[in-house]
C-alpha atoms as a PDB file:
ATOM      1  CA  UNK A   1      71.673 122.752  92.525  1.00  0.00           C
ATOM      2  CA  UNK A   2      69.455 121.842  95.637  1.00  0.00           C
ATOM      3  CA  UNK A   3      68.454 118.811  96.874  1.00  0.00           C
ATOM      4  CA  UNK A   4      65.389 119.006  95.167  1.00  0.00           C
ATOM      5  CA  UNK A   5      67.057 119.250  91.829  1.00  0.00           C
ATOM      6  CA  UNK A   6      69.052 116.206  92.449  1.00  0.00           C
ATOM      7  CA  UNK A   7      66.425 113.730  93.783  1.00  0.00           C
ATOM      8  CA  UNK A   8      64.729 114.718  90.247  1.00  0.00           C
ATOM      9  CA  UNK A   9      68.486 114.241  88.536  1.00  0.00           C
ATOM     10  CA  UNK A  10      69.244 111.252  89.929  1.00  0.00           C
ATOM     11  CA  UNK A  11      65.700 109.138  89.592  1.00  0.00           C
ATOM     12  CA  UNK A  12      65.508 110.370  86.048  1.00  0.00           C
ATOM     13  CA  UNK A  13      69.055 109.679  84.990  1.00  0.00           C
ATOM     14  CA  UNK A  14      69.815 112.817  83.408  1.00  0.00           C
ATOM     15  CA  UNK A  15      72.457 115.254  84.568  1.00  0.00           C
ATOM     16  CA  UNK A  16      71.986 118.876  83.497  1.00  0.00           C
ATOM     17  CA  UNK A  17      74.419 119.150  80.657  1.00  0.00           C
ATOM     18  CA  UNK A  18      71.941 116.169  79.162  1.00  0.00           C
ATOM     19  CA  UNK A  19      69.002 118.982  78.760  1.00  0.00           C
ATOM     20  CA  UNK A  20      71.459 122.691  78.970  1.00  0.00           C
ATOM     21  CA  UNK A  21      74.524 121.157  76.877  1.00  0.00           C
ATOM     22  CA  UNK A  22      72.564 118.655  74.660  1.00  0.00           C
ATOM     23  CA  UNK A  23      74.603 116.828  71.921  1.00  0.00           C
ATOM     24  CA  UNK A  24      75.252 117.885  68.508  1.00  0.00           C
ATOM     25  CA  UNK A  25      76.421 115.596  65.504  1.00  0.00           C
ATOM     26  CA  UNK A  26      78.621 116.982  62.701  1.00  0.00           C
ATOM     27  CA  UNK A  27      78.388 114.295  59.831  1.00  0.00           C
ATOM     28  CA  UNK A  28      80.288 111.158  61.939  1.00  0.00           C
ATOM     29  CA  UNK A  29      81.406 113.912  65.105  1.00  0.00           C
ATOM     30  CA  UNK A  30      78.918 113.607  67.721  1.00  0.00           C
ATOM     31  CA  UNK A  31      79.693 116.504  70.987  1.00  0.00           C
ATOM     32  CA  UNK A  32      78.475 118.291  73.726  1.00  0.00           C
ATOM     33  CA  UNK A  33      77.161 121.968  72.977  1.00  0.00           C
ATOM     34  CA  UNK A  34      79.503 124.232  75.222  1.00  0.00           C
ATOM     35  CA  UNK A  35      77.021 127.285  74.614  1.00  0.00           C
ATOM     36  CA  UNK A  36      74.960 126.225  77.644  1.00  0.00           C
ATOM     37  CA  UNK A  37      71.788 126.888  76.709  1.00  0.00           C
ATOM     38  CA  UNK A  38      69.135 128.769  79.481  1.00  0.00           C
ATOM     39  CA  UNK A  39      66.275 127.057  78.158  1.00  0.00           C
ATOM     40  CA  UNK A  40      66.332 123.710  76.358  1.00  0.00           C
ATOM     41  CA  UNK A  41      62.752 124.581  75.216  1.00  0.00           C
ATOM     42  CA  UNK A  42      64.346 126.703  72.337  1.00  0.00           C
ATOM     43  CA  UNK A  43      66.300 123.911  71.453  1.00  0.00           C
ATOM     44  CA  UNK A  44      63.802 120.744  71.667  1.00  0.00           C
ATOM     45  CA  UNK A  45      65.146 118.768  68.347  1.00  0.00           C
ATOM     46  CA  UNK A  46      68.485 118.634  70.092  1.00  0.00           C
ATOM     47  CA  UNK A  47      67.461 118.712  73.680  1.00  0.00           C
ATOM     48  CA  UNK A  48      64.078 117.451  74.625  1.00  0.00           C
ATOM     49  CA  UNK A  49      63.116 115.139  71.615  1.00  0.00           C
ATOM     50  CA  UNK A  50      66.361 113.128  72.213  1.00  0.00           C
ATOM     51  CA  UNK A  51      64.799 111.153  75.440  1.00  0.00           C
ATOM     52  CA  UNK A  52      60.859 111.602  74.705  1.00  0.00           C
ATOM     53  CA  UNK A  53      58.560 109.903  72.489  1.00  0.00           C
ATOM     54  CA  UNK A  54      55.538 112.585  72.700  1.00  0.00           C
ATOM     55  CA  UNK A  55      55.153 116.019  70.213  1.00  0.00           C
ATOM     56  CA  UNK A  56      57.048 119.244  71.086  1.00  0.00           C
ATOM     57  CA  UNK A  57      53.671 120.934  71.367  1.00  0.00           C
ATOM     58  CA  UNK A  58      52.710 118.119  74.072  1.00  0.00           C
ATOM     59  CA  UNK A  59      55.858 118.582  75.959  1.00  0.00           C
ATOM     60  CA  UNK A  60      55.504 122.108  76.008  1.00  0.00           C
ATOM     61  CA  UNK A  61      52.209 121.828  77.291  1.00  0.00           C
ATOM     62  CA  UNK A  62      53.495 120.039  80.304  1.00  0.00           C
ATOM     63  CA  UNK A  63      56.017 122.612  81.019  1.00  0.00           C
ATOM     64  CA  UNK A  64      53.800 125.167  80.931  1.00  0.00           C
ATOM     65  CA  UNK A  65      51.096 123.464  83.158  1.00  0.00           C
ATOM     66  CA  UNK A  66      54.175 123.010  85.982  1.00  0.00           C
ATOM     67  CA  UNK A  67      54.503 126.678  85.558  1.00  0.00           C
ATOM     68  CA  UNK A  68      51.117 127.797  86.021  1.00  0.00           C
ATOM     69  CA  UNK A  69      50.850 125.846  89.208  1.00  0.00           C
ATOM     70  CA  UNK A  70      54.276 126.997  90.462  1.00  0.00           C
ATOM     71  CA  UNK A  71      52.372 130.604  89.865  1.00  0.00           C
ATOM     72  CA  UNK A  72      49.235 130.251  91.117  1.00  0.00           C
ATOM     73  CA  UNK A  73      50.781 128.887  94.896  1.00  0.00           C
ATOM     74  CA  UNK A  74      53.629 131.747  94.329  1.00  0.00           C
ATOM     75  CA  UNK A  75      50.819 134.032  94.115  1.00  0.00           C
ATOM     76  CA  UNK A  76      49.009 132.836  97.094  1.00  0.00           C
ATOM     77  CA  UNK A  77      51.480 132.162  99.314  1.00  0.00           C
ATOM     78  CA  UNK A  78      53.422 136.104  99.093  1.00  0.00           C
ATOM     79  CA  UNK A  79      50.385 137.589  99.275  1.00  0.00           C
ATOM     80  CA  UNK A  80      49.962 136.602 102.724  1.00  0.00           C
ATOM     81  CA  UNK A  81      53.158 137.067 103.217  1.00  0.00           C
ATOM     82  CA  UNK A  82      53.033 140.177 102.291  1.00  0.00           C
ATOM     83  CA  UNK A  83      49.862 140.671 104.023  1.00  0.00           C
ATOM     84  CA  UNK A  84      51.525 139.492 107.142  1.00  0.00           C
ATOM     85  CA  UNK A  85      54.060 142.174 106.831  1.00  0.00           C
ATOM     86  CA  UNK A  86      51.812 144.878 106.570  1.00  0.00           C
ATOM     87  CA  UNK A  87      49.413 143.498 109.248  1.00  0.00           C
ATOM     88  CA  UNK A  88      52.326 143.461 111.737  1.00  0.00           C
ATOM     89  CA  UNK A  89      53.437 146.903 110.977  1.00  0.00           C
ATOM     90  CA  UNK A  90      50.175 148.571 111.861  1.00  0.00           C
ATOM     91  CA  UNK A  91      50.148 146.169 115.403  1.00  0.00           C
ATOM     92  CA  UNK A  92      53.749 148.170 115.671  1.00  0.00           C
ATOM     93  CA  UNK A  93      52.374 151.343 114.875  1.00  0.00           C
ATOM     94  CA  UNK A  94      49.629 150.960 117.691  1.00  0.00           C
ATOM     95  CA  UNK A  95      52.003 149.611 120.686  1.00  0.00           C
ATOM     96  CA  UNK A  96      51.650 146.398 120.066  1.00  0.00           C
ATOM     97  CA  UNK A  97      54.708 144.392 122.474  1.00  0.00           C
ATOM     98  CA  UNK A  98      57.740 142.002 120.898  1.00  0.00           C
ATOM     99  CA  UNK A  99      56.247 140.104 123.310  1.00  0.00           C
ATOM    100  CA  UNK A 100      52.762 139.935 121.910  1.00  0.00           C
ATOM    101  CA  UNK A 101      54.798 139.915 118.115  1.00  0.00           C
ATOM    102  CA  UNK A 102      57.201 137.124 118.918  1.00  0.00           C
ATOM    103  CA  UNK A 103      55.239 133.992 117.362  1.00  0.00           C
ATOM    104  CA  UNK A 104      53.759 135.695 114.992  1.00  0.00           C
ATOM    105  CA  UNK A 105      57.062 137.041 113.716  1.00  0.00           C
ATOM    106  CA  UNK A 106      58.390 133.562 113.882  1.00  0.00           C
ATOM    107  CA  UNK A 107      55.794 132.583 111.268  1.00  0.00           C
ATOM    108  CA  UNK A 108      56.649 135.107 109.464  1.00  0.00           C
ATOM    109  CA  UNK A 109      60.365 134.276 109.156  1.00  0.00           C
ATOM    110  CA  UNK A 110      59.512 131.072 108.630  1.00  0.00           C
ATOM    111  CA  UNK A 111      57.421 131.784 105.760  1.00  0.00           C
ATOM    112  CA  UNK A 112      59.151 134.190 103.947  1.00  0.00           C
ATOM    113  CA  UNK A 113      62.149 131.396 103.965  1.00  0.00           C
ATOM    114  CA  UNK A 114      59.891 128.522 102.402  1.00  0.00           C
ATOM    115  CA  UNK A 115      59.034 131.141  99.694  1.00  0.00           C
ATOM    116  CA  UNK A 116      61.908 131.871  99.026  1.00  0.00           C
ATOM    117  CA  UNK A 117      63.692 129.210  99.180  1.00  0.00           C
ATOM    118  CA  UNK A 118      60.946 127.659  96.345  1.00  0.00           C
ATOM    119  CA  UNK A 119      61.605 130.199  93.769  1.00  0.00           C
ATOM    120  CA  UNK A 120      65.260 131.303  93.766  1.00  0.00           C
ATOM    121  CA  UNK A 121      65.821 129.122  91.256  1.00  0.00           C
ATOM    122  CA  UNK A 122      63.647 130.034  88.346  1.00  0.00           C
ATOM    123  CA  UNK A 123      64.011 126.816  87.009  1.00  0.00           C
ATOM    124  CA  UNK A 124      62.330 124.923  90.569  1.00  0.00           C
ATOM    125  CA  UNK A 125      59.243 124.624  89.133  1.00  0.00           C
ATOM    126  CA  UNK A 126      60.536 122.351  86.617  1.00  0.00           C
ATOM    127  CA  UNK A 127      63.584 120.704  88.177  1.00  0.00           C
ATOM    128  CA  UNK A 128      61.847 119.885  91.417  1.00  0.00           C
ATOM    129  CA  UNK A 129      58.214 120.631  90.884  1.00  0.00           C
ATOM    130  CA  UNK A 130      56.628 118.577  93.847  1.00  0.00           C
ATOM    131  CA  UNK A 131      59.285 120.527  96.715  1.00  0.00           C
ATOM    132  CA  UNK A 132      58.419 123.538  95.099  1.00  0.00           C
ATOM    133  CA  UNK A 133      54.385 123.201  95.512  1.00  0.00           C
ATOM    134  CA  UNK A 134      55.287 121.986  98.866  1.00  0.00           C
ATOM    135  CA  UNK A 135      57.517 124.802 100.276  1.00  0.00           C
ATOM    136  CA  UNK A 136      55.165 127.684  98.744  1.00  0.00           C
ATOM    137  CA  UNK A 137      51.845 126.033 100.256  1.00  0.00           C
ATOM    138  CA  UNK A 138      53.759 125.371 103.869  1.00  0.00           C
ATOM    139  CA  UNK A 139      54.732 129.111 103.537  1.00  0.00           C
ATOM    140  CA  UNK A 140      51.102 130.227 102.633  1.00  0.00           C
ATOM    141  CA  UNK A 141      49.945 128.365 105.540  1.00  0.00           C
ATOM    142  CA  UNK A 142      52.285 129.644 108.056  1.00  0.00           C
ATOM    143  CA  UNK A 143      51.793 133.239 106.920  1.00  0.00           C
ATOM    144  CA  UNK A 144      47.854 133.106 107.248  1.00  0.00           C
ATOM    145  CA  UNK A 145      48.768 131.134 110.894  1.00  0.00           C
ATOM    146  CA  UNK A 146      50.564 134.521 111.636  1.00  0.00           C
ATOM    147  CA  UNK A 147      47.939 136.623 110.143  1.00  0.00           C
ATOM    148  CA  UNK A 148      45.193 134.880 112.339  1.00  0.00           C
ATOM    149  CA  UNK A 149      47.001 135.625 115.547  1.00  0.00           C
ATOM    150  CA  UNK A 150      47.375 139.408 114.256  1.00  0.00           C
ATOM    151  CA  UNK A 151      43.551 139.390 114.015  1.00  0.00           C
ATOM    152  CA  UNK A 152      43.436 139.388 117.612  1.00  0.00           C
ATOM    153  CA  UNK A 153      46.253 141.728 118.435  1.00  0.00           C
ATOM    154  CA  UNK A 154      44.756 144.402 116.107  1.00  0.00           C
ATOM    155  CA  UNK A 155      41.697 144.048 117.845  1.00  0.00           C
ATOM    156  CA  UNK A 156      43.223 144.522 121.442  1.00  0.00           C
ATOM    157  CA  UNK A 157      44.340 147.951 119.604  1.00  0.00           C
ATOM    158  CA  UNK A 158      40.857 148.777 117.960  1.00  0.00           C
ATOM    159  CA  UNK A 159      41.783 147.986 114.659  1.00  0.00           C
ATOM    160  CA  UNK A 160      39.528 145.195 114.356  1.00  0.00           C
ATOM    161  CA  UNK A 161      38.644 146.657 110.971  1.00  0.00           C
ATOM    162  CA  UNK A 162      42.229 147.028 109.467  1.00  0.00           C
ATOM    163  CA  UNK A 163      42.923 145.503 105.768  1.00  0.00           C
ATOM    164  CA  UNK A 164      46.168 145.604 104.324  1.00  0.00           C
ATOM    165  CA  UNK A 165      46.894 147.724 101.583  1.00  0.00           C
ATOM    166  CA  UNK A 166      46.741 145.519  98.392  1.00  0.00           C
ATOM    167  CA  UNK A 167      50.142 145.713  96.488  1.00  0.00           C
ATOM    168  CA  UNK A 168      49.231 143.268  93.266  1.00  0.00           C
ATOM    169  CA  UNK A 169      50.844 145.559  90.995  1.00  0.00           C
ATOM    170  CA  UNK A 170      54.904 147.081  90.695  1.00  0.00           C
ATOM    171  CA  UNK A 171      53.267 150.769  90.959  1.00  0.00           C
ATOM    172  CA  UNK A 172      51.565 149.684  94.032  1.00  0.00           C
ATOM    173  CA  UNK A 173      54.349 147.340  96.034  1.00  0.00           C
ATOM    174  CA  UNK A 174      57.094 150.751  94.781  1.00  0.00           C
ATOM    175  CA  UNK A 175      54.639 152.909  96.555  1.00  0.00           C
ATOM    176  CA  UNK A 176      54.179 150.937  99.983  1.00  0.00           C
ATOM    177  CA  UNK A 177      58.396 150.050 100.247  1.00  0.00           C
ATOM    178  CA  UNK A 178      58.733 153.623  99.547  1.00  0.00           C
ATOM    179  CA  UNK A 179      60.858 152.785  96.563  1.00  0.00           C
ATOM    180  CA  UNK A 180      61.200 156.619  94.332  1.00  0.00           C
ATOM    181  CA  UNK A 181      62.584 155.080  91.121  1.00  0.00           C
ATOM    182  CA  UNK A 182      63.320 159.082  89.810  1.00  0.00           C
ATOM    183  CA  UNK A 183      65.799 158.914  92.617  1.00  0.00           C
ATOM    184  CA  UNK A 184      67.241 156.170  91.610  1.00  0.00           C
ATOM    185  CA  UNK A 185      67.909 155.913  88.244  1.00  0.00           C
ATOM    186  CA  UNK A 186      69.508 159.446  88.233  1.00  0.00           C
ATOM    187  CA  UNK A 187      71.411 158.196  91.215  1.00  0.00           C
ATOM    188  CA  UNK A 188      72.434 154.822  88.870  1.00  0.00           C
ATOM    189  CA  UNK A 189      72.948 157.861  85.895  1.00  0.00           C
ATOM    190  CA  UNK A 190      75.625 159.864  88.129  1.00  0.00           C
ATOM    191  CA  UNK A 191      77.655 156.881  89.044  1.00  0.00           C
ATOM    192  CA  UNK A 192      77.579 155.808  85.089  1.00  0.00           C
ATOM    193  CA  UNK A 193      78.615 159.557  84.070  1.00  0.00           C
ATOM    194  CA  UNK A 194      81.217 159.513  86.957  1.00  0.00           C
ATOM    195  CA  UNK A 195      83.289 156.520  89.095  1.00  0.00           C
ATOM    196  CA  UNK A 196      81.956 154.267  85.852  1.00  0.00           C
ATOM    197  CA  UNK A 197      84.201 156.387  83.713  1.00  0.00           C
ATOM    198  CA  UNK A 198      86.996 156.831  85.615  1.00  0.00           C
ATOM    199  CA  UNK A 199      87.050 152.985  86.328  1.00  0.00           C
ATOM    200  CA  UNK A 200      87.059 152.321  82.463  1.00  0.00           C
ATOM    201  CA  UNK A 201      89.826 154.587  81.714  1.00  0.00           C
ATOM    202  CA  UNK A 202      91.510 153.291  84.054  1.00  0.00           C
ATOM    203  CA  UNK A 203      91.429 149.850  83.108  1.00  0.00           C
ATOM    204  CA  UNK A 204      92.051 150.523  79.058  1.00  0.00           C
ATOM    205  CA  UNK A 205      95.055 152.556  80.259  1.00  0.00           C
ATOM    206  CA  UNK A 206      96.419 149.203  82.078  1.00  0.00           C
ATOM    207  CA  UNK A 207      95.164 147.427  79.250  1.00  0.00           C
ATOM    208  CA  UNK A 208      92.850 145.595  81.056  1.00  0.00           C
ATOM    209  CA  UNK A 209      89.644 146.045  78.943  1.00  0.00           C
ATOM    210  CA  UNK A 210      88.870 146.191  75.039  1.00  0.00           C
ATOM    211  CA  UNK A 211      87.548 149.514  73.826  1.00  0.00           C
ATOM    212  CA  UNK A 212      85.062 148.278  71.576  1.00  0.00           C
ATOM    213  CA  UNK A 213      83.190 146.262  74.376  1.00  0.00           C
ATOM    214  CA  UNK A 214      82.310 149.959  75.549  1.00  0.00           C
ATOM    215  CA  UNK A 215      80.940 151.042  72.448  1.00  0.00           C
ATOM    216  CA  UNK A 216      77.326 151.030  73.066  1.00  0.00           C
ATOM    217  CA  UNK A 217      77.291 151.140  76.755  1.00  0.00           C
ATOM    218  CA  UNK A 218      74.476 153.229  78.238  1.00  0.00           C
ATOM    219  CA  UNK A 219      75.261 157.081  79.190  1.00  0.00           C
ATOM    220  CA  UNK A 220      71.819 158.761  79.399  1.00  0.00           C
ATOM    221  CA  UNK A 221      68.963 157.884  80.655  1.00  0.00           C
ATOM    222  CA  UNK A 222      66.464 158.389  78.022  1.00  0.00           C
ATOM    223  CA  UNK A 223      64.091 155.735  78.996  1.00  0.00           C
ATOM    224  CA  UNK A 224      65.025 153.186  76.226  1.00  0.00           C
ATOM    225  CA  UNK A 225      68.450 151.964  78.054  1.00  0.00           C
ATOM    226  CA  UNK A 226      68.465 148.650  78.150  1.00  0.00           C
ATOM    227  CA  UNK A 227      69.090 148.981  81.880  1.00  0.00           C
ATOM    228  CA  UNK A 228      65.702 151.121  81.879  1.00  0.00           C
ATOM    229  CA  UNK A 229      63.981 148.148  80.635  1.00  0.00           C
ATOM    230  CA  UNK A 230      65.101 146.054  83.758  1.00  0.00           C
END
């Protein structure tokens, strides 16, 4: 939990097992849930609606708005990151200097660890919604401070002109990181048809692993593995 999480913990009272283990009665028996729940939203009667006054519908509404504006800065923000990435690449590719790079990759760095840091957690948006907005919109703003700069090294080069490839869908962002998914999931196929089997014999041999939890592993790659669907 960051920092973030526990400013939010701490002024509202709560500690996670309040919202993730929520209490259960039994008749007189009143106890924690020990099946920690990912999302309290699928659980409101227990979870949510123990604390707050307003409608499930109203509550989820609220979530939902945090997430939207979570999204809408993520989206911003790692596109000129990513922009930034490409932009810097071409400088490379014409001559440009580590000396002339060295800010500029700076704010790069710097960027691409605000961003980051605001969405590891999928749960930020919610936990610690204000740090979150603030980290992603200091990270969009030093990533178009780099991209400026680059405006004018590309120009020194003659590429005044240059726009970075856009990359706002999987098919495009695989294509630009050079990312052959064939490759890979036969690659991911041999090692399951291979090492993966020797490893499991192995360890039911020792007696180190039930059979059954085997039983409906994945061994071809058909497209419907649940893997596949990853």
């Amino acid at each position: 939990m960051n920092s973030g999480n526990l400013a939010f913990t701490v002024k509202k009272g709560v500690s996670c097992a309040d919202c993730h283990m929520p209490y259960t009665q039994e008749g007189s028996v009143k106890y924690s849930d020990h099946q920690v729940k990912e999302n309290p939203l699928d659980s409101m009667d227990q979870s949510c609606m123990n604390c707050h006054r307003e409608s499930e519908s109203k509550l989820r509404g609220i979530v939902h708005q945090k997430y939207e504006r979570k999204e809408f800065l993520n989206k911003v923000a790692f596109d000129n990151i990513g922009k930034a990435h490409l932009e810097t690449g071409k400088a490379m590719e014409l001559g440009a200097t580590d000396a002339e790079l060295k800010d500029i990759r700076t704010l790069i760095r710097h960027a691409q660890f605000k961003g980051d840091m605001a969405v590891a957690a999928h749960g930020n948006y919610f936990h610690a919604p204000e740090e979150t907005l603030r980290l992603l919109s200091s990270a969009s703003e030093d990533a178009q401070e780099a991209r400026l700069l680059l405006v004018k090294v590309l120009a020194k080069y003659g590429a005044i002109d240059f726009m970075a490839p856009e990359f706002d869908t999987k098919e495009k962002a695989q294509k630009l990181a050079k990312v052959d998914l064939a490759a890979l999931a036969a690659e991911k196929m041999k090692f399951k048809q291979t090492l993966e089997q020797e490893w499991k014999k192995e360890a039911k041999a020792k007696g180190r692993a039930n059979p059954e939890m085997y039983k409906d592993a994945d061994t071809i790659n058909d497209g419907k593995s649940s893997w596949n669907k990853k």
